[in-house]
Protein backbone atom coordinates (compact mmCIF):
# COMPACT_ATOMS: atom_id res chain seq x y z
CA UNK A 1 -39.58 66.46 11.78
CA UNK A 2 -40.87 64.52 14.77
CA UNK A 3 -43.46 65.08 16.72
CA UNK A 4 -41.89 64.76 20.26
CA UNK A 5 -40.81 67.99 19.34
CA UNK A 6 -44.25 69.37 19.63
CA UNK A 7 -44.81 67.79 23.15
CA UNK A 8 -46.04 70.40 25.47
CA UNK A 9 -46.53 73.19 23.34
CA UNK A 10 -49.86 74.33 22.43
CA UNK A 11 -51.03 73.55 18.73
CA UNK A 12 -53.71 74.04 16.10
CA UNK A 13 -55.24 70.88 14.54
CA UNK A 14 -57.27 70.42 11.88
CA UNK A 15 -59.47 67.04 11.04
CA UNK A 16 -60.90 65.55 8.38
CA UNK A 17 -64.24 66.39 8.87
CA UNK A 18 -63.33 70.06 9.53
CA UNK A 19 -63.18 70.47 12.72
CA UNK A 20 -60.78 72.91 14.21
CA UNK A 21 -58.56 72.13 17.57
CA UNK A 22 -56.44 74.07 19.78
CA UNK A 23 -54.60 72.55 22.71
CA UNK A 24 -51.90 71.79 24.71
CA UNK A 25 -50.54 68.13 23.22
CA UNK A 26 -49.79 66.28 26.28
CA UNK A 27 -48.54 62.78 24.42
CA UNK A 28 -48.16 61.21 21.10
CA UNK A 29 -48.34 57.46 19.80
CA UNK A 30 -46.37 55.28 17.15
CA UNK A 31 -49.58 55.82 15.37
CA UNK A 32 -49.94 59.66 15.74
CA UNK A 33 -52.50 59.66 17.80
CA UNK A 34 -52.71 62.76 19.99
CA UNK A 35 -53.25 63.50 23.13
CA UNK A 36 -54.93 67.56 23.94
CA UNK A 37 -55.20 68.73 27.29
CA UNK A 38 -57.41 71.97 28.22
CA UNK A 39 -58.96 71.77 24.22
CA UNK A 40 -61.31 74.68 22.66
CA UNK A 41 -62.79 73.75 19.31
CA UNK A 42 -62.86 76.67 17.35
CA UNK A 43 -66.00 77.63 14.84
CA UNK A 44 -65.24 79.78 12.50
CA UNK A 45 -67.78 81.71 9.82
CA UNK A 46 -66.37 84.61 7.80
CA UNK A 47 -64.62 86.96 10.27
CA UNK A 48 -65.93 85.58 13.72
CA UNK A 49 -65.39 82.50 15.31
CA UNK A 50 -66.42 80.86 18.59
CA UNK A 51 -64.37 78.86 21.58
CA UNK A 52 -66.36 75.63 22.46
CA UNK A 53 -64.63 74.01 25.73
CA UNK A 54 -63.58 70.22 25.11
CA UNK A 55 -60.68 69.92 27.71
CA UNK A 56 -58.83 66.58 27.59
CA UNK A 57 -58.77 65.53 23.79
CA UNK A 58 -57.72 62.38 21.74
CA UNK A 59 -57.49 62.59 18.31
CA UNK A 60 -56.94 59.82 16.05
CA UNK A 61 -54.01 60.14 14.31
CA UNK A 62 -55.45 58.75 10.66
CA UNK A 63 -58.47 62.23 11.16
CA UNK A 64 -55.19 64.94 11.39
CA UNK A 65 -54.90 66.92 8.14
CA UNK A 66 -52.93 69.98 9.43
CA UNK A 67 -51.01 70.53 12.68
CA UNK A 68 -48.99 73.17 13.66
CA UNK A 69 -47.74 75.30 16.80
CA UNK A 70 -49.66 78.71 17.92
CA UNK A 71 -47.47 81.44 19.09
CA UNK A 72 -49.58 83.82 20.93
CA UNK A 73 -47.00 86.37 21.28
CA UNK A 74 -47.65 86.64 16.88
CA UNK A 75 -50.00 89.25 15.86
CA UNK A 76 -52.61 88.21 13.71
CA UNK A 77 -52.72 88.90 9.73
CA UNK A 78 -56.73 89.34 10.02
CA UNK A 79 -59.09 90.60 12.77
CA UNK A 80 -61.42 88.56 13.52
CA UNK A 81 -64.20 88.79 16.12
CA UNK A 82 -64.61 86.60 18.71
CA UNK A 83 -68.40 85.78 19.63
CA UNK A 84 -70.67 83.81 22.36
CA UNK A 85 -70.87 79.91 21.47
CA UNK A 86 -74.38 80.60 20.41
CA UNK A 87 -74.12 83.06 18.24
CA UNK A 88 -70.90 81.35 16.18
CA UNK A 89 -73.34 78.18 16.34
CA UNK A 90 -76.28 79.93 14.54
CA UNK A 91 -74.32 81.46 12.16
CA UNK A 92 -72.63 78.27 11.74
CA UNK A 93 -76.20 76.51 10.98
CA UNK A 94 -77.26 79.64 8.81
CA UNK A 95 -73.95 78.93 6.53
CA UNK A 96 -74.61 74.75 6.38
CA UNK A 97 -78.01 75.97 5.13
CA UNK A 98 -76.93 77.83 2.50
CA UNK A 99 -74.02 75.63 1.31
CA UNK A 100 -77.36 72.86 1.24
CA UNK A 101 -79.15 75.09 -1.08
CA UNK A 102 -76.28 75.96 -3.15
CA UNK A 103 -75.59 71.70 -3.50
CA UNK A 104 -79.52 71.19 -4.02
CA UNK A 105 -79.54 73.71 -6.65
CA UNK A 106 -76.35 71.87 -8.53
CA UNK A 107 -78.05 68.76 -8.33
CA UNK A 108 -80.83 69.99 -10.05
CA UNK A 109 -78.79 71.85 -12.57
CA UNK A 110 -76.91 68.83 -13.61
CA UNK A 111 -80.16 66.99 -13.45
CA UNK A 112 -81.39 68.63 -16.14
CA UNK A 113 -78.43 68.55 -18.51
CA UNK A 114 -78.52 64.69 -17.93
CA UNK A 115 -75.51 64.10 -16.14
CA UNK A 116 -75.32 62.01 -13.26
CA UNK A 117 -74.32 63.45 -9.57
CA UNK A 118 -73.87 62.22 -6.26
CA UNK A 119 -77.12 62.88 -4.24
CA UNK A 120 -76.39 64.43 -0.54
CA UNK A 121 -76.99 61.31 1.10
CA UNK A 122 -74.10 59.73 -0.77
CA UNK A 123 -71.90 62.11 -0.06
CA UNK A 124 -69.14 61.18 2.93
CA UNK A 125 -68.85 63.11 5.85
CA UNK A 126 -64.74 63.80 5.37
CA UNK A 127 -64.11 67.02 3.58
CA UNK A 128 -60.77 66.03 2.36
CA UNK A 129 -61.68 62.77 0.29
């Protein structure tokens, strides 16, 4: 499948670091690179999620994981709630928080059994390594 196909239609991306796109894709490169007109970066946290505004968009083709076409006309399998920016952005923190604990905790579980771990600060940013 090619992605001329795909030019002018609106699509969901998803990057490496996790990130959620939706936007019209304007123009593509030999190298995948794409081009997203009138962009919202979605937030999502359990059954809400927030629109952030980003309007023209390029995304380096290499940080794509997932891309695919959104029919709006398709009812969704799930409700989910949309909410203000702020509010999807403090639940967002509250759930980084927790998944810090959660990783802090670990690290000090396989501390004391005596195996080695990665500590946070080695970890690298891209989910999908």
């Amino acid at each position: 499948a090619s992605l001329i196909t795909e030019i002018d239609k609106k699509l969901l991306v998803v990057l490496r670091d996790g990130r959620t796109l939706i936007g019209m894709l304007r123009s593509i490169d030999q190298f995948a690179n794409l081009l997203l007109q009138d962009t919202i970066e979605r937030i999502h946290v359990g059954l809400e999620y927030g629109d952030i505004q980003r309007g023209i968009f390029l995304v380096r083709g290499e940080n794509v994981v997932l891309l695919g076409e959104v029919d709006d006309n398709k009812p969704l399998g799930v409700e989910l709630k949309c909410v203000p920016v702020e509010r999807i952005m403090e639940l967002q923190h509250q759930e980084q928080a927790e998944k810090e604990e959660k990783e802090k905790l670990r690290q000090k579980v396989l501390a004391e059994l005596g195996l080695p771990a990665m500590s946070i600060s080695e970890k690298v940013e891209d989910m999908y390594n």
